[in-house]
PDB file of N, CA and C in Angstrom:
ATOM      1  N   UNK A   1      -3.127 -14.900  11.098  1.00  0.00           N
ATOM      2  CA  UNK A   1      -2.098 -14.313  10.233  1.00  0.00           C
ATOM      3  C   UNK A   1      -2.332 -12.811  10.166  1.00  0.00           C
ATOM      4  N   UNK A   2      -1.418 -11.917  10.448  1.00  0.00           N
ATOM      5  CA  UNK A   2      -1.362 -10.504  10.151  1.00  0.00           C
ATOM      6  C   UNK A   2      -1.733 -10.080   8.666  1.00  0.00           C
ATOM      7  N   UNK A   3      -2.497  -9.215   8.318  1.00  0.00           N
ATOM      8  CA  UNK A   3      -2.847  -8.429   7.460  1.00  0.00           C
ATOM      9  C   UNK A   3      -1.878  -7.258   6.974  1.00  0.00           C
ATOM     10  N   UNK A   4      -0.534  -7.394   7.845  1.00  0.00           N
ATOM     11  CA  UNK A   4       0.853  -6.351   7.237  1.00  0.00           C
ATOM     12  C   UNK A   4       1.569  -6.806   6.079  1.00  0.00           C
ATOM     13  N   UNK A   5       1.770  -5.945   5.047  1.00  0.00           N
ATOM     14  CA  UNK A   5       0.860  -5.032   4.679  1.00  0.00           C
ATOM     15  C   UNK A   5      -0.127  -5.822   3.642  1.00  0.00           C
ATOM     16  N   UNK A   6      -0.084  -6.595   3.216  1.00  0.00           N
ATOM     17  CA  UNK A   6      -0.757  -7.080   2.367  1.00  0.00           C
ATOM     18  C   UNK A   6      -2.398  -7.914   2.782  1.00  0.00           C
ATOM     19  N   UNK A   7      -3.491  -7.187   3.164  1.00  0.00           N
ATOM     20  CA  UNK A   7      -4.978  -8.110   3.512  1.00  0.00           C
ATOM     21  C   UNK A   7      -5.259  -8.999   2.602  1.00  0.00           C
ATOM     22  N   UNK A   8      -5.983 -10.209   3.316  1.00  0.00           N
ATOM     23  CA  UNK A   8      -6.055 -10.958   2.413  1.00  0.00           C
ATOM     24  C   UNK A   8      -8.105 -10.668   1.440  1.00  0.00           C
ATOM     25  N   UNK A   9      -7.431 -11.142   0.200  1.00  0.00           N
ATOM     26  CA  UNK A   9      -8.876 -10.644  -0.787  1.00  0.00           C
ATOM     27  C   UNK A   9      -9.751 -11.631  -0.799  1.00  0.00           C
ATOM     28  N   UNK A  10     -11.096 -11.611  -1.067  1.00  0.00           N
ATOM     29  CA  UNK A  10     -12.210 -12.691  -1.363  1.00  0.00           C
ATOM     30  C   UNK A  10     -11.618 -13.541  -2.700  1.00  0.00           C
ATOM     31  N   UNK A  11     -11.642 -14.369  -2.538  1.00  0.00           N
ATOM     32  CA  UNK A  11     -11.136 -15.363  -3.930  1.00  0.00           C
ATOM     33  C   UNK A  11      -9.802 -15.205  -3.940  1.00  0.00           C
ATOM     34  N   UNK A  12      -8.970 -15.168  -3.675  1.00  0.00           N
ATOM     35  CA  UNK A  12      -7.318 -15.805  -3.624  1.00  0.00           C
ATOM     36  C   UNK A  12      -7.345 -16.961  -3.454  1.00  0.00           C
ATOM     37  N   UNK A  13      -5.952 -17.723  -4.238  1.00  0.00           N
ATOM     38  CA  UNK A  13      -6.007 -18.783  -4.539  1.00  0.00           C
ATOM     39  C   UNK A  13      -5.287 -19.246  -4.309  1.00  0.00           C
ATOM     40  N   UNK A  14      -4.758 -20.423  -3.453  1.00  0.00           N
ATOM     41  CA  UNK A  14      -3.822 -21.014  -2.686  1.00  0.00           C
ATOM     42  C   UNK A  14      -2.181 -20.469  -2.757  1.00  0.00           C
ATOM     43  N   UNK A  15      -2.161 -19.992  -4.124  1.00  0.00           N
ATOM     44  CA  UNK A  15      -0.525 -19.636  -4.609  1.00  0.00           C
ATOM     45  C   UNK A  15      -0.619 -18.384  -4.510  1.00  0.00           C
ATOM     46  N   UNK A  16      -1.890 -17.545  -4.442  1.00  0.00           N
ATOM     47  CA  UNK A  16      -1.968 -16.113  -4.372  1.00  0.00           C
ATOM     48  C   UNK A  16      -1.707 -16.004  -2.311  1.00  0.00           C
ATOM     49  N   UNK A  17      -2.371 -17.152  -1.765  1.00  0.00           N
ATOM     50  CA  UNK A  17      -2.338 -16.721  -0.132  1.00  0.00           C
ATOM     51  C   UNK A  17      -1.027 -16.915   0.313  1.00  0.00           C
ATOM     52  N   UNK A  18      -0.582 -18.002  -0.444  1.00  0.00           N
ATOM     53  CA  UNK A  18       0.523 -18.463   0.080  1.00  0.00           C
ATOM     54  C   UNK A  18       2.006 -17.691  -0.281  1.00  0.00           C
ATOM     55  N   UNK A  19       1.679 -16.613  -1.671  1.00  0.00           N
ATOM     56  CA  UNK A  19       2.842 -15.461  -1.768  1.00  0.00           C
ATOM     57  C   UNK A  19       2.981 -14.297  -1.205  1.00  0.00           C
ATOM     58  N   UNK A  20       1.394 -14.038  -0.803  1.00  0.00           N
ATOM     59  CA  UNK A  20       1.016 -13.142   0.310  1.00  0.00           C
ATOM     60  C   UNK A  20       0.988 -13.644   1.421  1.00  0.00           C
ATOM     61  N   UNK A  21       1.046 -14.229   2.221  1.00  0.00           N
ATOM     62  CA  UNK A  21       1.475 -14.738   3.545  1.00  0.00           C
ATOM     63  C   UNK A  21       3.077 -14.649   3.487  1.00  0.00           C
ATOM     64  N   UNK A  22       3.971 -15.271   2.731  1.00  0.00           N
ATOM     65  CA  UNK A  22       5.222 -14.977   2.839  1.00  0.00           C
ATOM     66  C   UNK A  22       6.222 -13.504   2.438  1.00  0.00           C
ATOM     67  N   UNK A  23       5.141 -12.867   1.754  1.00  0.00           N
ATOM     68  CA  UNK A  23       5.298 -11.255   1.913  1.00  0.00           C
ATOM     69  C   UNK A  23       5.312 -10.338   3.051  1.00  0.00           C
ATOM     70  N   UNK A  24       4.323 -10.862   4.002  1.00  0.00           N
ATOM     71  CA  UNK A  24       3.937 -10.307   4.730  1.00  0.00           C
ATOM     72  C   UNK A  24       5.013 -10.475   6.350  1.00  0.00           C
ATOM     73  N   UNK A  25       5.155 -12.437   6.105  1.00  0.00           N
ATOM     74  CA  UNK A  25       6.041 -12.419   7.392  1.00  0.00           C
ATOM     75  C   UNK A  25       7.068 -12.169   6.864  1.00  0.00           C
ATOM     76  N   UNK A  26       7.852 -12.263   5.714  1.00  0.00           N
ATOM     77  CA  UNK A  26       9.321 -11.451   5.479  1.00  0.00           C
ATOM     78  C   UNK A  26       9.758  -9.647   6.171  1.00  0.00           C
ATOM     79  N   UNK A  27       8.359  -8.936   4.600  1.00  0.00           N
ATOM     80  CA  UNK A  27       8.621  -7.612   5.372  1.00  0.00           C
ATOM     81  C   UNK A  27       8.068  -7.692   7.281  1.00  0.00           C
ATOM     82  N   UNK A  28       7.419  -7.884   7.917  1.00  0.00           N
ATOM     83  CA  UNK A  28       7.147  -8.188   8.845  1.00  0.00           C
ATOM     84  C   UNK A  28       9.010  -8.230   9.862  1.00  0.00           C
ATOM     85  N   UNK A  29       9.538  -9.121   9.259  1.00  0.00           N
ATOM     86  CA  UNK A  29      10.733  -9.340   9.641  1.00  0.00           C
ATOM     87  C   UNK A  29      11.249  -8.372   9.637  1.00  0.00           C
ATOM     88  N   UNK A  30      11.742  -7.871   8.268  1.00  0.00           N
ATOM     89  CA  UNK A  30      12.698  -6.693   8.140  1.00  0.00           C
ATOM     90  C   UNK A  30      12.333  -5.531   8.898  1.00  0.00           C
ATOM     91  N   UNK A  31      10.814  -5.279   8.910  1.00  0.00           N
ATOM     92  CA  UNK A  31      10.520  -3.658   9.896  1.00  0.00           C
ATOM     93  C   UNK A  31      10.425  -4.239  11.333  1.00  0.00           C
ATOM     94  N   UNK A  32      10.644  -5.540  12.195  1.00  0.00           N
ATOM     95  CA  UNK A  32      11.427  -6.263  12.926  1.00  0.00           C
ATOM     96  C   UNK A  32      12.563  -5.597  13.376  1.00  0.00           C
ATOM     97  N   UNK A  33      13.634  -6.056  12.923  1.00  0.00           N
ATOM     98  CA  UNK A  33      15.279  -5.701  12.436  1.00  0.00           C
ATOM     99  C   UNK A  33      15.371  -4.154  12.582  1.00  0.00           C
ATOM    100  N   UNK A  34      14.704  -3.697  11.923  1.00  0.00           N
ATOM    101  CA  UNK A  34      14.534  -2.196  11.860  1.00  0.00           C
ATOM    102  C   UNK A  34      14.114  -1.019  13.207  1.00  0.00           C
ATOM    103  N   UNK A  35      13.357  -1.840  13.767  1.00  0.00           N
ATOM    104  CA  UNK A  35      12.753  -1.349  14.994  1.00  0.00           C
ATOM    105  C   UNK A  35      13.980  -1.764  16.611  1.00  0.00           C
ATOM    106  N   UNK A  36      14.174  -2.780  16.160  1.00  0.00           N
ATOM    107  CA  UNK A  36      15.251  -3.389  17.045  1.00  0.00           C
ATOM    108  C   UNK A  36      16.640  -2.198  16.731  1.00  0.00           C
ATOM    109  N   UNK A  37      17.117  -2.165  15.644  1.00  0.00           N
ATOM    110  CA  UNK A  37      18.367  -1.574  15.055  1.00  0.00           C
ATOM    111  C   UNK A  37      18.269  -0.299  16.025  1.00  0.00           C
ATOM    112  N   UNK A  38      16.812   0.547  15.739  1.00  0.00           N
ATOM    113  CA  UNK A  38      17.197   1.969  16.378  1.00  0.00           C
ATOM    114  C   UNK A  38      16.205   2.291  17.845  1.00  0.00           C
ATOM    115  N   UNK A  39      15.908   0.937  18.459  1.00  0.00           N
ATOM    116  CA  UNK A  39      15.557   1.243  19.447  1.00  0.00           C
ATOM    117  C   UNK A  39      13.972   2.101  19.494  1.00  0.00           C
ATOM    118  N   UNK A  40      13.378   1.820  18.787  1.00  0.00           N
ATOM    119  CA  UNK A  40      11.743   2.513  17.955  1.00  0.00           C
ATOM    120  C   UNK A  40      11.266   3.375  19.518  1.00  0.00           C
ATOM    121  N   UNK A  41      11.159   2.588  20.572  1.00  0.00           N
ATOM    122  CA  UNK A  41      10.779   3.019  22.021  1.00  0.00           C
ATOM    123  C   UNK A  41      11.022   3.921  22.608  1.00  0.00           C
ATOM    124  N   UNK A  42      12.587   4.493  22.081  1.00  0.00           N
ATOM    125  CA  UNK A  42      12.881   5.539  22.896  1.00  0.00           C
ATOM    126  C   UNK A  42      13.757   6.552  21.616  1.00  0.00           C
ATOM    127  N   UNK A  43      13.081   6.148  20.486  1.00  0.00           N
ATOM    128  CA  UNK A  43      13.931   7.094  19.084  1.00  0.00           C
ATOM    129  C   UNK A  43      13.872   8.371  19.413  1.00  0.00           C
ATOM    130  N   UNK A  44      14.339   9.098  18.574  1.00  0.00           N
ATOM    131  CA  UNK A  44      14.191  10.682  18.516  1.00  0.00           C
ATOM    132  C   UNK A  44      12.861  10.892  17.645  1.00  0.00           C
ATOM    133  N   UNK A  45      12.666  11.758  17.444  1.00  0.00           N
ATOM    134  CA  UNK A  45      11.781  12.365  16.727  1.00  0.00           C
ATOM    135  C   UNK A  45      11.898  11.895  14.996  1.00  0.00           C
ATOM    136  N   UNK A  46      13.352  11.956  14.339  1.00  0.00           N
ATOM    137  CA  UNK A  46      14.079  12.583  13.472  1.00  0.00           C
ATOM    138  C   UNK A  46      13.886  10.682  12.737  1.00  0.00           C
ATOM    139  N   UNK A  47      14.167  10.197  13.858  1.00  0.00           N
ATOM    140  CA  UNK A  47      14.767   8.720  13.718  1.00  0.00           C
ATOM    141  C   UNK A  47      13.124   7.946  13.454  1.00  0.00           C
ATOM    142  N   UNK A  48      12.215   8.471  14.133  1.00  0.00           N
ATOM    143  CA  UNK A  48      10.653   7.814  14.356  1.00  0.00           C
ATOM    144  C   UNK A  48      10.551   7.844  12.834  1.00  0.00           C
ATOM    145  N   UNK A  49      10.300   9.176  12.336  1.00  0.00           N
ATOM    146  CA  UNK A  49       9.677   9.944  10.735  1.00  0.00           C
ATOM    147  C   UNK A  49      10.513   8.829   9.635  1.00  0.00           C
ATOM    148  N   UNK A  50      11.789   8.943   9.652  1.00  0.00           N
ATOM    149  CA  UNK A  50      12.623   8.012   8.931  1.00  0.00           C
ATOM    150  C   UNK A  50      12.305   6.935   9.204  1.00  0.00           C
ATOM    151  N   UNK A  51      12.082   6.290  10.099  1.00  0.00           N
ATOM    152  CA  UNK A  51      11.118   4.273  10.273  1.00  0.00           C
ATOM    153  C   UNK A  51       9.985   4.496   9.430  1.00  0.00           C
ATOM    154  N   UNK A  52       8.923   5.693   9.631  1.00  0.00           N
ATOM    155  CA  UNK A  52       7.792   5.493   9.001  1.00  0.00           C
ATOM    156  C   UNK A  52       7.902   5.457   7.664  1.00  0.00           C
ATOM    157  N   UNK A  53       8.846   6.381   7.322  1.00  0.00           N
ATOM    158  CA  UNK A  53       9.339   6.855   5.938  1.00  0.00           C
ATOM    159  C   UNK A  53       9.780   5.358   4.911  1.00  0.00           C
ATOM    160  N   UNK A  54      10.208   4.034   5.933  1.00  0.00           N
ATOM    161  CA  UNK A  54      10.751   3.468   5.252  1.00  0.00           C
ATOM    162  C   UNK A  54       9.533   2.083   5.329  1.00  0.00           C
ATOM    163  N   UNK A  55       8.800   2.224   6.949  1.00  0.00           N
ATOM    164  CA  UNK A  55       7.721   1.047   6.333  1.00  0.00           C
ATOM    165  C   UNK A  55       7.029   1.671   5.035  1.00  0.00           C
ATOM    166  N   UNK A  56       6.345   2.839   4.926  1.00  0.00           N
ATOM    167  CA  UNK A  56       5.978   3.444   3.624  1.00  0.00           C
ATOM    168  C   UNK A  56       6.621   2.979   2.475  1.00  0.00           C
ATOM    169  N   UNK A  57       7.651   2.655   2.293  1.00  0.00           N
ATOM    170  CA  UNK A  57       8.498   1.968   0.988  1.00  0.00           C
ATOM    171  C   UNK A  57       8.480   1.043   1.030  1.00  0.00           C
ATOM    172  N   UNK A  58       8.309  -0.025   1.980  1.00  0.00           N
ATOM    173  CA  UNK A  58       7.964  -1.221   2.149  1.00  0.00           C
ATOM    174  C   UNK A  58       7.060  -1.649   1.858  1.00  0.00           C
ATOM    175  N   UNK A  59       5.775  -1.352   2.402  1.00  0.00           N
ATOM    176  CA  UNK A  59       4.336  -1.372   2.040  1.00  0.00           C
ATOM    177  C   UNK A  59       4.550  -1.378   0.565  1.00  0.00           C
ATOM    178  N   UNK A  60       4.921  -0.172  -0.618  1.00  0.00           N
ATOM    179  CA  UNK A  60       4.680  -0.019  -1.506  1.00  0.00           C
ATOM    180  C   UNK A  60       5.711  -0.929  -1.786  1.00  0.00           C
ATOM    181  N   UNK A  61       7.083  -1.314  -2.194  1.00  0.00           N
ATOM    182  CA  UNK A  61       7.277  -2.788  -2.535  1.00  0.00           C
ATOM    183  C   UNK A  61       6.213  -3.641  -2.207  1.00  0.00           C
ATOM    184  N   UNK A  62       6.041  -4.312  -0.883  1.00  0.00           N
ATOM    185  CA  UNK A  62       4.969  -5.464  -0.928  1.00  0.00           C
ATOM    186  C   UNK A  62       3.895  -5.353  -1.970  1.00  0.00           C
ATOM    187  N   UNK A  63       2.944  -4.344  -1.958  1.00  0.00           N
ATOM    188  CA  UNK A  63       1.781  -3.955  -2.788  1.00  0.00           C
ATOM    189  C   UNK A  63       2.271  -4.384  -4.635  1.00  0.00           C
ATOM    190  N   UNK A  64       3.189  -3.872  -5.113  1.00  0.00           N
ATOM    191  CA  UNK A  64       4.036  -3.901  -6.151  1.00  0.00           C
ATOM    192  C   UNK A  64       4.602  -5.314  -6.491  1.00  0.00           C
ATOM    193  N   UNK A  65       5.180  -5.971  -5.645  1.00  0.00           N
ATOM    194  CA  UNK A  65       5.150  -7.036  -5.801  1.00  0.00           C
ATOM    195  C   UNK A  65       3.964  -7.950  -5.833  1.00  0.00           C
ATOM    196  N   UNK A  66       3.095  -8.124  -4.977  1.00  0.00           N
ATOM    197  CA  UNK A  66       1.750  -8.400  -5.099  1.00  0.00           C
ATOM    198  C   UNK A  66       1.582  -8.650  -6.882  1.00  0.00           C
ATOM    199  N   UNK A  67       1.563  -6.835  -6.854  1.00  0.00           N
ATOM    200  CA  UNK A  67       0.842  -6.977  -8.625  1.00  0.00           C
ATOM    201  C   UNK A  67       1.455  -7.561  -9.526  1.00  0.00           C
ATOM    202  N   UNK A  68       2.805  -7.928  -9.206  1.00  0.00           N
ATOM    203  CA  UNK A  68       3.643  -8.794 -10.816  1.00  0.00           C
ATOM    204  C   UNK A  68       3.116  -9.640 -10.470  1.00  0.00           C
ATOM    205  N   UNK A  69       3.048 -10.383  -8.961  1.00  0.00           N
ATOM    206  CA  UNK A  69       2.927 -11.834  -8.778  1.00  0.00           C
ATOM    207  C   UNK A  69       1.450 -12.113  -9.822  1.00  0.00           C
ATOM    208  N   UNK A  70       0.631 -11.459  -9.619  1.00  0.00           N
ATOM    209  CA  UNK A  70      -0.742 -11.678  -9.990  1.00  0.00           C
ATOM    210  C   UNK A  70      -0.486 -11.574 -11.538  1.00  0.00           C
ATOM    211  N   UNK A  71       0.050 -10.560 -11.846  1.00  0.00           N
ATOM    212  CA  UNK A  71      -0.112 -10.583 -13.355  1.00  0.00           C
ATOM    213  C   UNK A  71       0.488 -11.564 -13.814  1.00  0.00           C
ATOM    214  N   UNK A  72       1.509 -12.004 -13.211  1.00  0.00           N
ATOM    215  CA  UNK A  72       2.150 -13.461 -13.822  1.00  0.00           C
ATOM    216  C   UNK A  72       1.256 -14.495 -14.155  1.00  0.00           C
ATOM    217  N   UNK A  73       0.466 -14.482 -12.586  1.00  0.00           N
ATOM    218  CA  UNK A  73      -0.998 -15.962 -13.159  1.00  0.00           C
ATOM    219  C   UNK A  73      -1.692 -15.272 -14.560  1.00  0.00           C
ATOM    220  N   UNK A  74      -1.969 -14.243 -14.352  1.00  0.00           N
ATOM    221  CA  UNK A  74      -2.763 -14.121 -15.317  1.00  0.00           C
ATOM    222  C   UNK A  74      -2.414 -14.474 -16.718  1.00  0.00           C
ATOM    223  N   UNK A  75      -0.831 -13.847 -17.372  1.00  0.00           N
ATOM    224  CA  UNK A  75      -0.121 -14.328 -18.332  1.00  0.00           C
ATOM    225  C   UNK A  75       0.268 -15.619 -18.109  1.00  0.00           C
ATOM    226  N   UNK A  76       0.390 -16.360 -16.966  1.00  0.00           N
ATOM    227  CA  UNK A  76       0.523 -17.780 -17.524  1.00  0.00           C
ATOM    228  C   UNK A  76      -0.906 -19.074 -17.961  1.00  0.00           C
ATOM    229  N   UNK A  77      -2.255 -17.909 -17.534  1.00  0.00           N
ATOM    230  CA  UNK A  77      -3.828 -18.417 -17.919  1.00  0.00           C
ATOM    231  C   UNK A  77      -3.991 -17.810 -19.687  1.00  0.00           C
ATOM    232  N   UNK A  78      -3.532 -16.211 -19.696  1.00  0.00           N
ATOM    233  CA  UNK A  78      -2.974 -16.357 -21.396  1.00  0.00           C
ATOM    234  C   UNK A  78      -2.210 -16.768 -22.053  1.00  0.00           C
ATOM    235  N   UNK A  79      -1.507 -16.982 -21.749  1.00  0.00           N
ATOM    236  CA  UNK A  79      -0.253 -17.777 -22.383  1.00  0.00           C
ATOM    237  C   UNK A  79      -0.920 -19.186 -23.199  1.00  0.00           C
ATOM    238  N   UNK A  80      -0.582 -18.979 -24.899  1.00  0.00           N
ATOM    239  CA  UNK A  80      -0.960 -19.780 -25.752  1.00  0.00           C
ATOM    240  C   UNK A  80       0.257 -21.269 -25.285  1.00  0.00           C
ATOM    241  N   UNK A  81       0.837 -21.324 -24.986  1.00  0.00           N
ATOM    242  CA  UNK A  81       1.731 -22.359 -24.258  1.00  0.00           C
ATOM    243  C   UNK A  81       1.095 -22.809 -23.144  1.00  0.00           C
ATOM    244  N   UNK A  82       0.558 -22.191 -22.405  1.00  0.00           N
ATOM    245  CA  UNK A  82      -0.022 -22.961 -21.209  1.00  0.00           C
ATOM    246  C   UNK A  82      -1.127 -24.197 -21.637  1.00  0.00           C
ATOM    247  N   UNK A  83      -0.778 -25.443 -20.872  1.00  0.00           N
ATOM    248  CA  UNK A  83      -1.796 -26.479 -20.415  1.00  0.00           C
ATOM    249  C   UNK A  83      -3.304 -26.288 -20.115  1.00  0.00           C
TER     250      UNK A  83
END
């Protein structure tokens, strides 16, 4: 499994690998799509900076998402309602 963008951590926990694994092949997909769309191989200069520009926003969604996902376990391990 690819480490884009999200590596996997010591102690993750089946629902933590398994939201990060599907983070990873989604965006994976989309900067896919993206590379295909403008031809990445033979871009301009102008067109390269703008791909990087946008896995960079990607990455930081994935990362960001990551952290709600996690904080969610955590509030649902505080959570006076929880089992």
């Amino acid at each position: 499994m690819t480490s884009w963008p999200l590596p996997e951590f010591a102690g993750e926990s089946d629902e933590e690998r398994r939201f990060r694994e599907a983070i990873n092949r989604k965006a994976g997909e989309m900067q896919g799509v993206v590379d295909a769309a403008i031809a990445l191989r033979t871009a301009p200069g102008e067109v390269s900076r703008a791909r990087h520009r946008a896995r960079a926003d990607l990455e930081d969604f994935a990362i960001k998402a990551q952290h709600a996902f996690r904080l969610s376990l955590v509030q649902k391990v505080d959570s006076p309602h929880s089992a």
